[in-house]
Protein backbone atom coordinates (compact mmCIF):
# COMPACT_ATOMS: atom_id res chain seq x y z
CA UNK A 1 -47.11 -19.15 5.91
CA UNK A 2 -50.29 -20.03 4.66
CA UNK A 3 -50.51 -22.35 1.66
CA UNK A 4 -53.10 -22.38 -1.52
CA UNK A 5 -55.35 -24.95 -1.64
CA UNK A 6 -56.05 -24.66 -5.63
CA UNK A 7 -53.33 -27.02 -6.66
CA UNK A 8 -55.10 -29.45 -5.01
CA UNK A 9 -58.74 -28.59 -6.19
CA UNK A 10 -57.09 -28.63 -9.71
CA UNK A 11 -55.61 -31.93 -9.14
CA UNK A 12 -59.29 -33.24 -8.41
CA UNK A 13 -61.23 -35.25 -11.11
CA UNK A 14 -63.33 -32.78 -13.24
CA UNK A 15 -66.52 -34.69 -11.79
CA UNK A 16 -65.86 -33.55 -8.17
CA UNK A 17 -64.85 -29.74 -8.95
CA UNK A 18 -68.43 -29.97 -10.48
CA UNK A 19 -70.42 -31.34 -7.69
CA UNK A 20 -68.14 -29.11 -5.60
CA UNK A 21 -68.97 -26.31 -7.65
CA UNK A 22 -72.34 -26.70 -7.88
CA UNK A 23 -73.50 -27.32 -3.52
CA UNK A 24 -71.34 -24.19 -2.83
CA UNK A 25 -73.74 -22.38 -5.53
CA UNK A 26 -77.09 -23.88 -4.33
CA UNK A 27 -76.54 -23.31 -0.85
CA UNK A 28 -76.37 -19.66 -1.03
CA UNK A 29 -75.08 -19.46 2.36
CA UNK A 30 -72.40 -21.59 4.01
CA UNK A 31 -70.82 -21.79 7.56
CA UNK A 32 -67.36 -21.95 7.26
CA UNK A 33 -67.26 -25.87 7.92
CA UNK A 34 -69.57 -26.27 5.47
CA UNK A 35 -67.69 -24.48 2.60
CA UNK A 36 -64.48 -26.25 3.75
CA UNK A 37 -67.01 -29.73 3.10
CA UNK A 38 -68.38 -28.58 0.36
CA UNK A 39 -64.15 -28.91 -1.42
CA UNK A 40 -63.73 -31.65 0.24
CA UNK A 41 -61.21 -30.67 2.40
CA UNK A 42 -60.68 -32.22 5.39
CA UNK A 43 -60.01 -29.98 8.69
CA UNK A 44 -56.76 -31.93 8.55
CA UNK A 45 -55.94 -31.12 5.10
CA UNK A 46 -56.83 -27.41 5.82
CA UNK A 47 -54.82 -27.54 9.34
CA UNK A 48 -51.36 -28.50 7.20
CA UNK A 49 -52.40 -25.75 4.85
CA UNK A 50 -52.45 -23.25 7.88
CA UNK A 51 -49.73 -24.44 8.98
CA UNK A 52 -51.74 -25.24 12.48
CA UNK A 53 -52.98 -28.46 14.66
CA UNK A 54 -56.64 -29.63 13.39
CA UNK A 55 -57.95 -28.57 16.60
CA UNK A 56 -57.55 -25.13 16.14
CA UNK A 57 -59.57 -25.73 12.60
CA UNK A 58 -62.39 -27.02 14.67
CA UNK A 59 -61.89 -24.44 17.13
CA UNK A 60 -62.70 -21.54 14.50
CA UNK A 61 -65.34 -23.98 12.84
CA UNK A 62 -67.22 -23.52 15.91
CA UNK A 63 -67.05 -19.86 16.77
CA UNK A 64 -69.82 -17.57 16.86
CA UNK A 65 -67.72 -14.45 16.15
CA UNK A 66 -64.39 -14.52 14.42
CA UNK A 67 -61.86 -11.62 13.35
CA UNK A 68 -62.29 -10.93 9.66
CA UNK A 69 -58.88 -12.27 8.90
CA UNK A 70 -59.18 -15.34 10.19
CA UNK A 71 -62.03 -15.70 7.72
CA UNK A 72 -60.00 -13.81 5.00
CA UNK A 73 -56.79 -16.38 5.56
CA UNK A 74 -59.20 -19.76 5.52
CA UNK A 75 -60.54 -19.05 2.41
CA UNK A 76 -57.43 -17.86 0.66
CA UNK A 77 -56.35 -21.19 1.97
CA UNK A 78 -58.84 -23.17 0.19
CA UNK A 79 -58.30 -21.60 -2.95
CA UNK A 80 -60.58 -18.68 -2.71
CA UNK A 81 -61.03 -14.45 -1.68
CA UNK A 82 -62.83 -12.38 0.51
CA UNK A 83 -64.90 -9.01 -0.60
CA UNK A 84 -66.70 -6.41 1.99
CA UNK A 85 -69.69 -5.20 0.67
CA UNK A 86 -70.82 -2.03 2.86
CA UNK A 87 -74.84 -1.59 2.31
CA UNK A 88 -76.28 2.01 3.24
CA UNK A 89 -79.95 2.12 2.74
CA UNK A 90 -81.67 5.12 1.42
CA UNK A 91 -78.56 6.80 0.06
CA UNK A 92 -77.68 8.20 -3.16
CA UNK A 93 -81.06 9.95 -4.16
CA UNK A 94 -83.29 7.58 -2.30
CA UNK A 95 -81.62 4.04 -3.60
CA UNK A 96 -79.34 2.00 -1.24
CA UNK A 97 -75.68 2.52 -1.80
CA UNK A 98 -73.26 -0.04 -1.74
CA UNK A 99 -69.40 0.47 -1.22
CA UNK A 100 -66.83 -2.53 -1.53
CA UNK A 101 -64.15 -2.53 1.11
CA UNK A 102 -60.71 -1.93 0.44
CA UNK A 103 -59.05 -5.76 1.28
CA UNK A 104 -57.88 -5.63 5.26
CA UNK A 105 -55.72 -8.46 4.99
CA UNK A 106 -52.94 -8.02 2.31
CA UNK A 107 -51.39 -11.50 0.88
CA UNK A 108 -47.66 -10.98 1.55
CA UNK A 109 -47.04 -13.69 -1.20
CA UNK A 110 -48.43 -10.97 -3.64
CA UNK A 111 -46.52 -8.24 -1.93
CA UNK A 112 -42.94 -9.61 -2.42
């Protein structure tokens, strides 16, 4: 059962959700290591959430190719979501088409 990591983030002071805030929105594009540094959260930290050994964090950190809900399950973790953005060029009368995927993983916490 996967935890939420936004209690903690809210518990942070003010001044570090703000520097947080503001190197995930400058870097544009983060590895998933890097986002999980970026809230300060420590593979450790984000291993309890998982309910797994901090190894396995590091594991995934590492990987080239992961399933999309591993992804979708360490955000969630850290407080965050996941959207699927399908882009078609050309379509629609010439302009690119975009279509956002239906969610793949559903939260069960939600569900009940």
């Amino acid at each position: 059962m996967t935890k939420r990591f936004s209690n903690p983030i809210a518990k942070m002071p003010k001044q570090a959700r703000e520097r947080a805030r503001a190197r995930t929105q400058a870097a544009g594009e983060l590895t998933l290591a890097e986002l999980r540094k970026a809230f300060d959260v420590s593979q450790e930290a984000l291993a309890k959430l998982l309910d797994v050994k901090q190894a396995n964090v590091s594991k995934i950190e590492r990987r080239e190719d992961m399933r999309p809900s591993t992804l979708v399950t360490h955000v969630r973790a850290m407080g965050g979501d996941i959207e699927i953005i399908a882009r078609f060029p050309n379509r629609g009368g010439g302009k690119d088409k975009t279509i956002k995927l239906k969610p793949f993983v559903e939260d069960t916490a939600d569900a009940a």
